[in-house]
Protein backbone atom coordinates (compact mmCIF):
# COMPACT_ATOMS: atom_id res chain seq x y z
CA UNK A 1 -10.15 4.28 7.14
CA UNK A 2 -8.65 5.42 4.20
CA UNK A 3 -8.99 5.86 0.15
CA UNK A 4 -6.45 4.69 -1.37
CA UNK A 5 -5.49 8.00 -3.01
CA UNK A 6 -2.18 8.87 -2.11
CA UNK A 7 -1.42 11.97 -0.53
CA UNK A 8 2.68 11.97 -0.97
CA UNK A 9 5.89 9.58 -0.60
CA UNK A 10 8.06 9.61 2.20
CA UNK A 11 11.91 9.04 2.34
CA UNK A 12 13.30 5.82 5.04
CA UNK A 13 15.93 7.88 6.95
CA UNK A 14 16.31 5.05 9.31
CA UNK A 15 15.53 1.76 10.42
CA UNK A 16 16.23 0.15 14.06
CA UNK A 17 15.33 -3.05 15.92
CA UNK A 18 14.38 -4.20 19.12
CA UNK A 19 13.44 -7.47 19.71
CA UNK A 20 11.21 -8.63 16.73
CA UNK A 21 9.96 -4.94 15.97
CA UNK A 22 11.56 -2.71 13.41
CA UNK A 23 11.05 0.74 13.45
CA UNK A 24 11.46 3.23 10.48
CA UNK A 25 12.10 6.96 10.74
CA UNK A 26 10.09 9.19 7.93
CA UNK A 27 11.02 12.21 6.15
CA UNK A 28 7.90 13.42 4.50
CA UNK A 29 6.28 16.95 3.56
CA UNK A 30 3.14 16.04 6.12
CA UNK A 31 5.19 14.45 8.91
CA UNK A 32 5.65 18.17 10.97
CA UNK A 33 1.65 17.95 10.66
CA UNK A 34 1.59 14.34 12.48
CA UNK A 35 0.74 13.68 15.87
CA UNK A 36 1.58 10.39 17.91
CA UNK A 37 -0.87 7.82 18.29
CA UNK A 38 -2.54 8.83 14.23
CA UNK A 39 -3.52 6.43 12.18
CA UNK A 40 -1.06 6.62 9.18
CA UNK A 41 -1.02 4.48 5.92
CA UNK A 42 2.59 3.32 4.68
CA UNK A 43 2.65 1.80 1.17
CA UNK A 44 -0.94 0.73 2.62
CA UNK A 45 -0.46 -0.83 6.04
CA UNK A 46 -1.87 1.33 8.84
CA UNK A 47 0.98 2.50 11.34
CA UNK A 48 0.82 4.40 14.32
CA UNK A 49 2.82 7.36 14.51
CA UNK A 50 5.37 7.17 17.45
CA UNK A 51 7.36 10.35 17.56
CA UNK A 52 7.83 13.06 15.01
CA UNK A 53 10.42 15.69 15.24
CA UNK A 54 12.27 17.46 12.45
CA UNK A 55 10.20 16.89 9.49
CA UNK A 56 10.18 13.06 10.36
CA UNK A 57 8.03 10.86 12.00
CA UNK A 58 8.60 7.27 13.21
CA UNK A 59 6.70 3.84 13.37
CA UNK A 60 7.14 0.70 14.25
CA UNK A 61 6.20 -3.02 12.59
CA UNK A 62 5.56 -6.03 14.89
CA UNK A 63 6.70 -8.82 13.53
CA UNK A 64 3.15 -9.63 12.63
CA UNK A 65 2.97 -7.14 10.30
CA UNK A 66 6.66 -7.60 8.85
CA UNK A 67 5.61 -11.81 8.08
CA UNK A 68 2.36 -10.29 6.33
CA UNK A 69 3.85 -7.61 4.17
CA UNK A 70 6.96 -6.15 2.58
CA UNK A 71 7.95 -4.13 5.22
CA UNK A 72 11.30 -6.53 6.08
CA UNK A 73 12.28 -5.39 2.90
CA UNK A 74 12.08 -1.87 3.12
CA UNK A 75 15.82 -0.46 3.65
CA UNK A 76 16.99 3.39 4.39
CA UNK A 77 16.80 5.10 1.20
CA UNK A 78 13.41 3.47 -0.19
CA UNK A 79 10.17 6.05 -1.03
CA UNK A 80 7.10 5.05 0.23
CA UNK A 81 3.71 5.94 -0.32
CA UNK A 82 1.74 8.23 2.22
CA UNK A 83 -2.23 8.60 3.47
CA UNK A 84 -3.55 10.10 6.46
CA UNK A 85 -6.54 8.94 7.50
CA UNK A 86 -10.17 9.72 5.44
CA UNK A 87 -11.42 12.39 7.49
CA UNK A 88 -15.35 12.08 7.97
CA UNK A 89 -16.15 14.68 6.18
CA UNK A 90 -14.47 14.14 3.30
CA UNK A 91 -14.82 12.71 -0.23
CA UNK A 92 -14.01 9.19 -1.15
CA UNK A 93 -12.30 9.44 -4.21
CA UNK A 94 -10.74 6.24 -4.77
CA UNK A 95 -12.17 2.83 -2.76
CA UNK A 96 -12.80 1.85 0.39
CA UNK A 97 -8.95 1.07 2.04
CA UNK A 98 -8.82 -0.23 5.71
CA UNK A 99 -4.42 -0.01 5.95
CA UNK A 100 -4.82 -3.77 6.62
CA UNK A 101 -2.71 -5.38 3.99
CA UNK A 102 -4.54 -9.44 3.34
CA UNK A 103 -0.87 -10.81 1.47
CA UNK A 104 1.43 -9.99 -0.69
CA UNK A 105 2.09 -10.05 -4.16
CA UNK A 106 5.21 -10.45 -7.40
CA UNK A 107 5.13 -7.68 -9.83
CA UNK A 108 5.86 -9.59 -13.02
CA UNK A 109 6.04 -7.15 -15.93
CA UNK A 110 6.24 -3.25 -15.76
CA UNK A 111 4.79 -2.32 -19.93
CA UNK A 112 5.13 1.60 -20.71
CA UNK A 113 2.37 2.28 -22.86
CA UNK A 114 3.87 5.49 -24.37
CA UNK A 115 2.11 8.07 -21.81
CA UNK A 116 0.90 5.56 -19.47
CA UNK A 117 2.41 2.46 -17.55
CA UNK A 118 0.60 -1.57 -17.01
CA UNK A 119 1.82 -3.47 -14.42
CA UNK A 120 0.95 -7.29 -13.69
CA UNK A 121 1.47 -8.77 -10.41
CA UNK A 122 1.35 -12.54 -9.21
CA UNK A 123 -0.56 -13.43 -5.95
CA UNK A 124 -1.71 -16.55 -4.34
CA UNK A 125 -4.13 -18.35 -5.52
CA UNK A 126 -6.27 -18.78 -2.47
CA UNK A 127 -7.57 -15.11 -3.16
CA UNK A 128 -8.56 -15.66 -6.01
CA UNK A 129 -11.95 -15.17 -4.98
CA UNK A 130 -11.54 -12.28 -4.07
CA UNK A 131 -10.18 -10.29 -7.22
CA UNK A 132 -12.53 -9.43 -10.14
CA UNK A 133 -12.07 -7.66 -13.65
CA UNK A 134 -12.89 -3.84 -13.31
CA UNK A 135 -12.89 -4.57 -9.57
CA UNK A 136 -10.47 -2.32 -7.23
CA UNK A 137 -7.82 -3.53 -5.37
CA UNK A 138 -4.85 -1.51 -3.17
CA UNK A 139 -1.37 -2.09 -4.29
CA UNK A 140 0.70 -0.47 -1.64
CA UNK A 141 -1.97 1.51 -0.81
CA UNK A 142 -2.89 2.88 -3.89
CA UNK A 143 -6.52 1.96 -5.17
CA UNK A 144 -5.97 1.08 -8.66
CA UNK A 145 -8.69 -0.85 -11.14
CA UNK A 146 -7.86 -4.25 -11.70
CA UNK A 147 -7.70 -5.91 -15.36
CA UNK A 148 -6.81 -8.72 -17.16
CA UNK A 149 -7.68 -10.80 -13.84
CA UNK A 150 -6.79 -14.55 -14.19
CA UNK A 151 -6.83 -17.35 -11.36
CA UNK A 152 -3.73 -15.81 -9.27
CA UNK A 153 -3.20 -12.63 -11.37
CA UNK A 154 -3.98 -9.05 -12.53
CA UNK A 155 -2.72 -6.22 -14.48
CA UNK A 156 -3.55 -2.38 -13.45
CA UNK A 157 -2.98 0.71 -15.62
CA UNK A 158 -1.31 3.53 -14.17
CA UNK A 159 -1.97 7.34 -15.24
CA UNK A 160 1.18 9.95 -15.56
CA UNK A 161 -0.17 11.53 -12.20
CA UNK A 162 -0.22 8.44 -10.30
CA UNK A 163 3.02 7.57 -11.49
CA UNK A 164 4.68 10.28 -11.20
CA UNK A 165 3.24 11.06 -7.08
CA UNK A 166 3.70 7.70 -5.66
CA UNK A 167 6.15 5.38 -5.10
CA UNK A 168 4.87 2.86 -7.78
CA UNK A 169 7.39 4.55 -10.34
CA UNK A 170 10.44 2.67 -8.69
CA UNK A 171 8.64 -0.38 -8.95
CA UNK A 172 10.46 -3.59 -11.10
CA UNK A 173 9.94 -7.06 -11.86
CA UNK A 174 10.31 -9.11 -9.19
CA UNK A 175 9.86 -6.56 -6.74
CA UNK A 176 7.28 -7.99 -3.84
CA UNK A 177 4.20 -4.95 -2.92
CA UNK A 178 1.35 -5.20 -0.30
CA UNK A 179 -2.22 -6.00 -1.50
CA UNK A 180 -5.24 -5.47 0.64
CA UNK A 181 -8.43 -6.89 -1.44
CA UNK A 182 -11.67 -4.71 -1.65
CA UNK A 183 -13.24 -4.93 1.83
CA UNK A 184 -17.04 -5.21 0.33
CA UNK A 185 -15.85 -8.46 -1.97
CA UNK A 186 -14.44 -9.78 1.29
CA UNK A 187 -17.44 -9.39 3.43
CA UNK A 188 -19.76 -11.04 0.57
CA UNK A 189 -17.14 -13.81 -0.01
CA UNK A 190 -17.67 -14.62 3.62
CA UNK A 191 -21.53 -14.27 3.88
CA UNK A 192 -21.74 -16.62 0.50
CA UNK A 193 -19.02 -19.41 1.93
CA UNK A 194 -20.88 -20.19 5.44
């Protein structure tokens, strides 16, 4: 389980493929602290750490996870946000963040606000019932307050720290990011649809 706060970005030092997996090598300040087989978040999809050596650690997306998020996309070079898991003593500070990304979404206008930054994003509509104004949501793993919802879209505000420590700041129209919906909307959508 995680939060949704991001704890740092990562650099892609290397992708390889075998069969319909890809993996991707990590450069990160917490990857020497890893161990194989932990629970890691990457721009909010929950990968299991492979090998680490060097300051980097590596994963690897099945292609269930690459047809369900943005990972195909990612190329050597790209920043991507980082989360260990919630440890259980710990403080939730942002929202409730399982790692397992529901689709993925357009980001259709980035708006500087002269100290702060609004982005709006595009999803499909079947989720609509799912999103909610003031409600949370995680966009690449980063639990952010949702506003100005309408049927298949939503605008969040972003604060000078948030920008400025995760990978949201390279983010442009058009660009595609993971979205995982609040897990207690999706557990009361289901009870109130059977």
């Amino acid at each position: 389980m995680f939060t949704g706060i991001v704890e740092t970005t990562g650099l892609i030092t290397g992708i390889s493929t075998a069969g319909s997996n890809r993996s991707f090598w990590i450069q990160s300040p917490i990857s020497d602290a890893l161990k194989v087989d932990q629970s890691v978040a990457h721009e909010g999809v929950c990968l299991t750490v492979e090998e680490v050596k060097n300051g980097t650690h590596r994963v690897t997306a099945i292609a269930e996870t690459l047809a369900k998020t943005n990972l195909a996309e990612w190329h050597q070079g790209g920043l991507v946000n980082l989360e260990r898991c919630m440890p259980i003593n710990g403080r939730l500070d942002g929202h409730i963040v399982q790692g397992h990304v529901d689709t993925t979404a357009i980001c259709t206008g980035v708006d500087h606000k002269n100290g702060s930054w609004q982005y709006s994003f595009e999803f499909d509509p079947a989720f609509t019932h799912l999103v909610i104004e003031k409600g949370s949501i995680a966009v690449n793993g980063t639990s952010l307050t949702l506003f100005n919802v309408g049927k298949n879209n939503f605008t969040v505000a972003i604060i000078p720290y948030t920008y400025e420590h995760t990978s949201i700041r390279h983010l442009k129209q058009g660009d595609t990011v993971n979205i995982e919906f609040d897990i207690i909307g999706k557990y009361v959508s289901r009870m109130t649809t059977r």
